[in-house]
C-alpha atoms as a PDB file:
ATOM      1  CA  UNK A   1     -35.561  -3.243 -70.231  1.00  0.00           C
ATOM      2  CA  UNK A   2     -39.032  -2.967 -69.049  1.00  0.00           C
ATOM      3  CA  UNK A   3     -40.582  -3.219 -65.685  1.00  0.00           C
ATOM      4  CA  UNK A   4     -43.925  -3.460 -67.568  1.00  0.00           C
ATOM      5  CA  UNK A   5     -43.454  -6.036 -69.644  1.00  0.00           C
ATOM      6  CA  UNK A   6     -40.738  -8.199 -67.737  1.00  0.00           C
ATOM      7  CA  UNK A   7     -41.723  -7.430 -63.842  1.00  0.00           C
ATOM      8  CA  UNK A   8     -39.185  -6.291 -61.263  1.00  0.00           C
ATOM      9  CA  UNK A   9     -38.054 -10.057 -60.482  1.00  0.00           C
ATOM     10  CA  UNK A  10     -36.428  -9.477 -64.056  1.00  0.00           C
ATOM     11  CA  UNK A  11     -33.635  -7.075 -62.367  1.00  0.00           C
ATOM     12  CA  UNK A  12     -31.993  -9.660 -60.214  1.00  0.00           C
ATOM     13  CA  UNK A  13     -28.708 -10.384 -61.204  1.00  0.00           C
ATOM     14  CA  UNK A  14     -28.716  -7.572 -64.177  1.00  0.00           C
ATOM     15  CA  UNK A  15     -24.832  -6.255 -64.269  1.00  0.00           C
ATOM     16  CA  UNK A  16     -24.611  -2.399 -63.152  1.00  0.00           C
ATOM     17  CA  UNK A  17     -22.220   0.677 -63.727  1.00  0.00           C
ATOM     18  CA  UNK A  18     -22.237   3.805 -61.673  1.00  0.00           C
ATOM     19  CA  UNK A  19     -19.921   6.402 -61.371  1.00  0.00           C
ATOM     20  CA  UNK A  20     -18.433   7.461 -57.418  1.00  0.00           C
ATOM     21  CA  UNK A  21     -16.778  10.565 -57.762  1.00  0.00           C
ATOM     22  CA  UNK A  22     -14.065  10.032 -60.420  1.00  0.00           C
ATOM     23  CA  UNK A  23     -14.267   6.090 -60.817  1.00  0.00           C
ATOM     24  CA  UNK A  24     -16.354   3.315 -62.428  1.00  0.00           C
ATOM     25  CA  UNK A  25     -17.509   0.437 -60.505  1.00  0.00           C
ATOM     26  CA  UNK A  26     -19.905  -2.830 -61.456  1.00  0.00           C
ATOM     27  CA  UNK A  27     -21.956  -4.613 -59.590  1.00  0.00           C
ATOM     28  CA  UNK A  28     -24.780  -6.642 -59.834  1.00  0.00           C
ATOM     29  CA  UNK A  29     -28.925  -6.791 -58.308  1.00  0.00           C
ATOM     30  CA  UNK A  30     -28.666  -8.832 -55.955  1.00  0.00           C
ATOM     31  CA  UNK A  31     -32.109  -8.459 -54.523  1.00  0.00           C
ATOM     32  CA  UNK A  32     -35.333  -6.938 -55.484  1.00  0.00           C
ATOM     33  CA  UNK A  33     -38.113  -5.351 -53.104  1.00  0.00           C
ATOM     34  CA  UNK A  34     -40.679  -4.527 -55.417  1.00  0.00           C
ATOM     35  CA  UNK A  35     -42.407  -2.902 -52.524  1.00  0.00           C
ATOM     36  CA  UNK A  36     -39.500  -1.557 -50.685  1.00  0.00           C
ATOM     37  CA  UNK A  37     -40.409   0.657 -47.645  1.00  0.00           C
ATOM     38  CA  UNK A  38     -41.713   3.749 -48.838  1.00  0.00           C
ATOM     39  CA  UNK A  39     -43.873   2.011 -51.244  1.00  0.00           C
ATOM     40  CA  UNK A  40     -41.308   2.387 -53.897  1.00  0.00           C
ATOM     41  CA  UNK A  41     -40.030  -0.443 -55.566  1.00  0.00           C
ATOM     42  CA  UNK A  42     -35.886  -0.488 -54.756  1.00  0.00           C
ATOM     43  CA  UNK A  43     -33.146  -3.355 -55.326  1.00  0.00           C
ATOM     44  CA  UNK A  44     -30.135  -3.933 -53.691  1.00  0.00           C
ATOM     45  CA  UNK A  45     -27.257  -3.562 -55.534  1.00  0.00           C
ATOM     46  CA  UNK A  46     -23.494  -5.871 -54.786  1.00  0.00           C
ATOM     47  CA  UNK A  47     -20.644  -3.844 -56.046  1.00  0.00           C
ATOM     48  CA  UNK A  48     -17.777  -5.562 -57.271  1.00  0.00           C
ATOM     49  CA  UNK A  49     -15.469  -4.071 -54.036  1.00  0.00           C
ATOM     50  CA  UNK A  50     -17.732  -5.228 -51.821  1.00  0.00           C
ATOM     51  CA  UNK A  51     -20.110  -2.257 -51.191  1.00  0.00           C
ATOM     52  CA  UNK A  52     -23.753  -2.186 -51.233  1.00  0.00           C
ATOM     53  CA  UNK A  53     -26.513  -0.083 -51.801  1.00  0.00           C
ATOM     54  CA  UNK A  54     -30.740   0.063 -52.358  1.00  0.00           C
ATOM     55  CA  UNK A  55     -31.482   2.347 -55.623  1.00  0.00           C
ATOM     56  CA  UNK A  56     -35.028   2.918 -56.362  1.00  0.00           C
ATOM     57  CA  UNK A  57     -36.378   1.111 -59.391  1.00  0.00           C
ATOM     58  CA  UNK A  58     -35.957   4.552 -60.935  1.00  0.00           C
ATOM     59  CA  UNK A  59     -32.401   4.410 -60.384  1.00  0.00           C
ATOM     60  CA  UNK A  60     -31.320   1.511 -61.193  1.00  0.00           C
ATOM     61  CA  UNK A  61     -32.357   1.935 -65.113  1.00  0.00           C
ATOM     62  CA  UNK A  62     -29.661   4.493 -65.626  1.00  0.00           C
ATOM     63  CA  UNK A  63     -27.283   2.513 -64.652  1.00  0.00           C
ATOM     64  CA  UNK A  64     -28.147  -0.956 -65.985  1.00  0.00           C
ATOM     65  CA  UNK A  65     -25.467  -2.508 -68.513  1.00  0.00           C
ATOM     66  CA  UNK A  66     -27.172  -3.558 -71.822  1.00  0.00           C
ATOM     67  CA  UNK A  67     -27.462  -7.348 -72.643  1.00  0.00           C
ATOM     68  CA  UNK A  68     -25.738  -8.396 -75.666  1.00  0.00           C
ATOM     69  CA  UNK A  69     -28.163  -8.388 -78.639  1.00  0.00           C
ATOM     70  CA  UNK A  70     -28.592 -12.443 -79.869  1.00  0.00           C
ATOM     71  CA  UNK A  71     -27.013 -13.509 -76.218  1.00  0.00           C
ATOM     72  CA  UNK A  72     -28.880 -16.262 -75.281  1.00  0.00           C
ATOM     73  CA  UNK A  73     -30.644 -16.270 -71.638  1.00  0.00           C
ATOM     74  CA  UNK A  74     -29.948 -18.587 -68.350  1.00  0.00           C
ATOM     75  CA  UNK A  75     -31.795 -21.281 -70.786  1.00  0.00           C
ATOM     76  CA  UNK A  76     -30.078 -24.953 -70.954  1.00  0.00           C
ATOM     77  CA  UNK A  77     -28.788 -26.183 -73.810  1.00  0.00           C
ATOM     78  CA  UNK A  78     -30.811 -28.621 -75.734  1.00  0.00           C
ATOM     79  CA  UNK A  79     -28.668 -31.880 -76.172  1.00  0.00           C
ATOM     80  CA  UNK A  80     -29.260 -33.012 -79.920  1.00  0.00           C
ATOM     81  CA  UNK A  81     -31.612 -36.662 -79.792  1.00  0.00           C
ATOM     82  CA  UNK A  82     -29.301 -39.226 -82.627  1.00  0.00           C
END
């Protein structure tokens, strides 16, 4: 992932994994402030319990789950003309 190339509107809805003390929990972006209040670009981040939190841009690439090589994106399906 690249802020560069793909801008920070690309992190919404990118899945997450962080590490609280001595368990795993995923979440998702649900929100992106690319401006945030200190300047600093930060996104909101939907855990799957429930809890919430704003990570800097900077913090959130750690933590992003890779997309599946060859998965196709949020594009429709073509329906084949006969």
């Amino acid at each position: 992932f690249s802020l560069m190339t793909e801008g920070p509107a690309a992190l919404e809805g990118r899945r997450v994994r962080k590490k609280f003390g001595t368990e795993w929990f995923e979440g998702e972006v649900s929100a992106v402030d690319s401006k945030g209040i200190d300047g600093v670009g930060n996104a909101l981040v939907t855990y799957s319990d429930g809890d919430k939190e704003h990570l800097d841009f900077d913090e959130i690439y750690p933590i992003l789950i890779p997309r599946k090589e060859g998965k196709p994106s949020a594009k429709r399906k073509r329906k084949r003309k006969e």
